[in-house]
Protein backbone atom coordinates (compact mmCIF):
# COMPACT_ATOMS: atom_id res chain seq x y z
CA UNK A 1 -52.27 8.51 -24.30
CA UNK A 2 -50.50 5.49 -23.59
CA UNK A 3 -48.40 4.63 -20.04
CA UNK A 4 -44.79 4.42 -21.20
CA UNK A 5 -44.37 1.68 -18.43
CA UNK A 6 -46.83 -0.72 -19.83
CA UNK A 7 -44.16 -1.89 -22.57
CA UNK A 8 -42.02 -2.67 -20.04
CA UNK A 9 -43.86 -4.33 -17.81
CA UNK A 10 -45.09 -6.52 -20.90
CA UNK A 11 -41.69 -7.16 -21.23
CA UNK A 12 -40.97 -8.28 -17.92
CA UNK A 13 -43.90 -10.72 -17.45
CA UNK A 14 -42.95 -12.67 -20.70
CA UNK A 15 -39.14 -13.11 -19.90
CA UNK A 16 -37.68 -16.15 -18.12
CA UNK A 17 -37.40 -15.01 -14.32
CA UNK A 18 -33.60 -15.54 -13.68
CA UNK A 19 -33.41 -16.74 -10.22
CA UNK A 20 -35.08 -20.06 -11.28
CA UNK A 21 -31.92 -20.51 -13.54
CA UNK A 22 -29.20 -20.21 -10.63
CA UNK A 23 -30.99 -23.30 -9.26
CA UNK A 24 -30.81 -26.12 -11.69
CA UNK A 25 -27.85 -28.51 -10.82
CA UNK A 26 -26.34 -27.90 -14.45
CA UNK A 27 -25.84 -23.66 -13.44
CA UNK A 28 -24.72 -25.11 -9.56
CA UNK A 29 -21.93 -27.65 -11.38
CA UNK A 30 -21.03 -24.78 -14.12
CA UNK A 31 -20.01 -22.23 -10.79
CA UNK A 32 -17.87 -25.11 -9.07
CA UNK A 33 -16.26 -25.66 -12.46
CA UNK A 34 -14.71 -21.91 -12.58
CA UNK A 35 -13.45 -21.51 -8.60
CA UNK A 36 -9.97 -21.75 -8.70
CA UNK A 37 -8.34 -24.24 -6.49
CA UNK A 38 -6.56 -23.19 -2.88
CA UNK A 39 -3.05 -23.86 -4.73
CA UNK A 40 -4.66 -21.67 -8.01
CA UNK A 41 -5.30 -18.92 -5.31
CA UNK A 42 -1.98 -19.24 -3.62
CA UNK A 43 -0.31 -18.99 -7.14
CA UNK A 44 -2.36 -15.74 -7.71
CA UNK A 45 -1.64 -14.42 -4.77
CA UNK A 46 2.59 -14.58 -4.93
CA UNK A 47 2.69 -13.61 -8.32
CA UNK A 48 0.71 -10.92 -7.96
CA UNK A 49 2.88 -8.02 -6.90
CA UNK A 50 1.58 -5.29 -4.42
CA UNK A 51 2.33 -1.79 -4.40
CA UNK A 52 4.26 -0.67 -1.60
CA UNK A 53 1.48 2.04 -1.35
CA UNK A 54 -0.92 -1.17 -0.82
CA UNK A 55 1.35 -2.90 1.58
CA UNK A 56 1.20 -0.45 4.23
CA UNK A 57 4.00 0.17 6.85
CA UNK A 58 7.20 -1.76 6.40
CA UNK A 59 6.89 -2.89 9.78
CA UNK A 60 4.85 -2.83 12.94
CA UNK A 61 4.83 -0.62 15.22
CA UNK A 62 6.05 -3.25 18.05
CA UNK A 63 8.64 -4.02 16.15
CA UNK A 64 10.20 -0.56 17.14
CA UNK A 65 12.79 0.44 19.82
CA UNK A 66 12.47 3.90 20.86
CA UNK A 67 15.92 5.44 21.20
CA UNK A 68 16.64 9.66 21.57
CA UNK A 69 18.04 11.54 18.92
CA UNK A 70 19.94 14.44 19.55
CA UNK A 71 20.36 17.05 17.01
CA UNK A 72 21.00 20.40 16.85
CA UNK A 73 17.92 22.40 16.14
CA UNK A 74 19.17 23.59 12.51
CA UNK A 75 19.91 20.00 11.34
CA UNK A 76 16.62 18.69 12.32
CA UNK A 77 15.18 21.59 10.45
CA UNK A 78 17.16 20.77 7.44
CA UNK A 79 15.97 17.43 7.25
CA UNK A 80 12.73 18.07 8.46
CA UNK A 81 12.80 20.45 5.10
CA UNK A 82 14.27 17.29 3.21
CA UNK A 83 11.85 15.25 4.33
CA UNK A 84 8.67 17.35 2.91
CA UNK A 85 10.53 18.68 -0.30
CA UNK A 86 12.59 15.70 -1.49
CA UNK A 87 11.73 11.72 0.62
CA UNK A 88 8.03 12.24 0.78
CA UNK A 89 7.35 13.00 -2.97
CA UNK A 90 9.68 10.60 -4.06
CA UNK A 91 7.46 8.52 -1.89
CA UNK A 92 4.39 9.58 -3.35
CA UNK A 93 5.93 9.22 -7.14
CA UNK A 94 5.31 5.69 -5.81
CA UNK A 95 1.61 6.29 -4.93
CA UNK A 96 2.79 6.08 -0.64
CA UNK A 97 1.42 9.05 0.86
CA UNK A 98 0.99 7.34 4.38
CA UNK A 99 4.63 6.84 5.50
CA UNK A 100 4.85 6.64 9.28
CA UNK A 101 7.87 8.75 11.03
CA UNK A 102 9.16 5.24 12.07
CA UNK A 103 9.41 4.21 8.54
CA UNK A 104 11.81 7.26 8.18
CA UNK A 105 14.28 6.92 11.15
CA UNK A 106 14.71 3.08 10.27
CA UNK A 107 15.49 4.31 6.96
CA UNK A 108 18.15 7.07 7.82
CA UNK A 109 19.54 4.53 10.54
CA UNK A 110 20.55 1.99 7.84
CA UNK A 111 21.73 4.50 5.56
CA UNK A 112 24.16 5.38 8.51
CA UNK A 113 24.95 1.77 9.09
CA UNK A 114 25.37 1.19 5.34
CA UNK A 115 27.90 4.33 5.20
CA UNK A 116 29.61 4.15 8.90
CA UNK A 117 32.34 6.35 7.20
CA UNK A 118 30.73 9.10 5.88
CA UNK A 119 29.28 9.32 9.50
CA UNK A 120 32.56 9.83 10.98
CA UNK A 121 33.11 12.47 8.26
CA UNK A 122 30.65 14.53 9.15
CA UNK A 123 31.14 14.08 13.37
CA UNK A 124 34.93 15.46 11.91
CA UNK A 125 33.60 17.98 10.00
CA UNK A 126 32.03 19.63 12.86
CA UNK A 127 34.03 19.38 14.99
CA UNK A 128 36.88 21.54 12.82
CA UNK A 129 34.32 23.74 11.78
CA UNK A 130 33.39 25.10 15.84
């Protein structure tokens, strides 16, 4: 009975060994030929777009000033329920399943500062309703 293996290692004794190929000068010039240039890469790399999932945090955490927020124990429950049921899979739609709590209070602090009147609304609507 033959040795399945002795085919192969036929085989493998007659072919050219490939190593000895990477070292002539015309395979070292053919390599150089096909590396993009620094202003190639920099080309690549702006028009390439990234995924806010891939981008990580909008910001640094030293970029942040921590300031107290004072709620009443029902609203942050209500948008602590917001937060898991509505802004964090619309997040993840979007492949970003690592937002940091940071990331959120910027984002409701512009949304007040983009809609300073519906603020003042709601202070109003409180205060009727006690």
């Amino acid at each position: 009975m033959s040795n399945p293996f002795d085919d192969l290692e036929a085989e493998t004794a007659e072919s050219p060994n490939v190593e000895d190929d990477a070292e002539t000068p015309d395979a070292a010039s053919a390599d150089k030929s096909v590396e993009p240039t620094a202003a190639e890469d920099a080309d690549a790399v702006e028009s390439t777009p990234v995924s806010p999932a891939e981008s990580g945090p909008a910001f640094e955490y030293d970029a942040v000033r921590q300031r107290p927020l004072y709620a009443r124990g029902e609203t942050w429950d209500a948008f602590e329920k917001k937060l898991r049921t509505t802004i964090a899979p619309a997040l993840a739609r979007e492949d970003v399943v690592d937002e940091e709590t940071r990331e959120i209070h910027d984002a409701v602090l512009r949304l007040a500062t983009e809609e300073p009147e519906r603020i003042a609304e709601l202070v109003l609507e409180a205060r009727r309703e006690k």
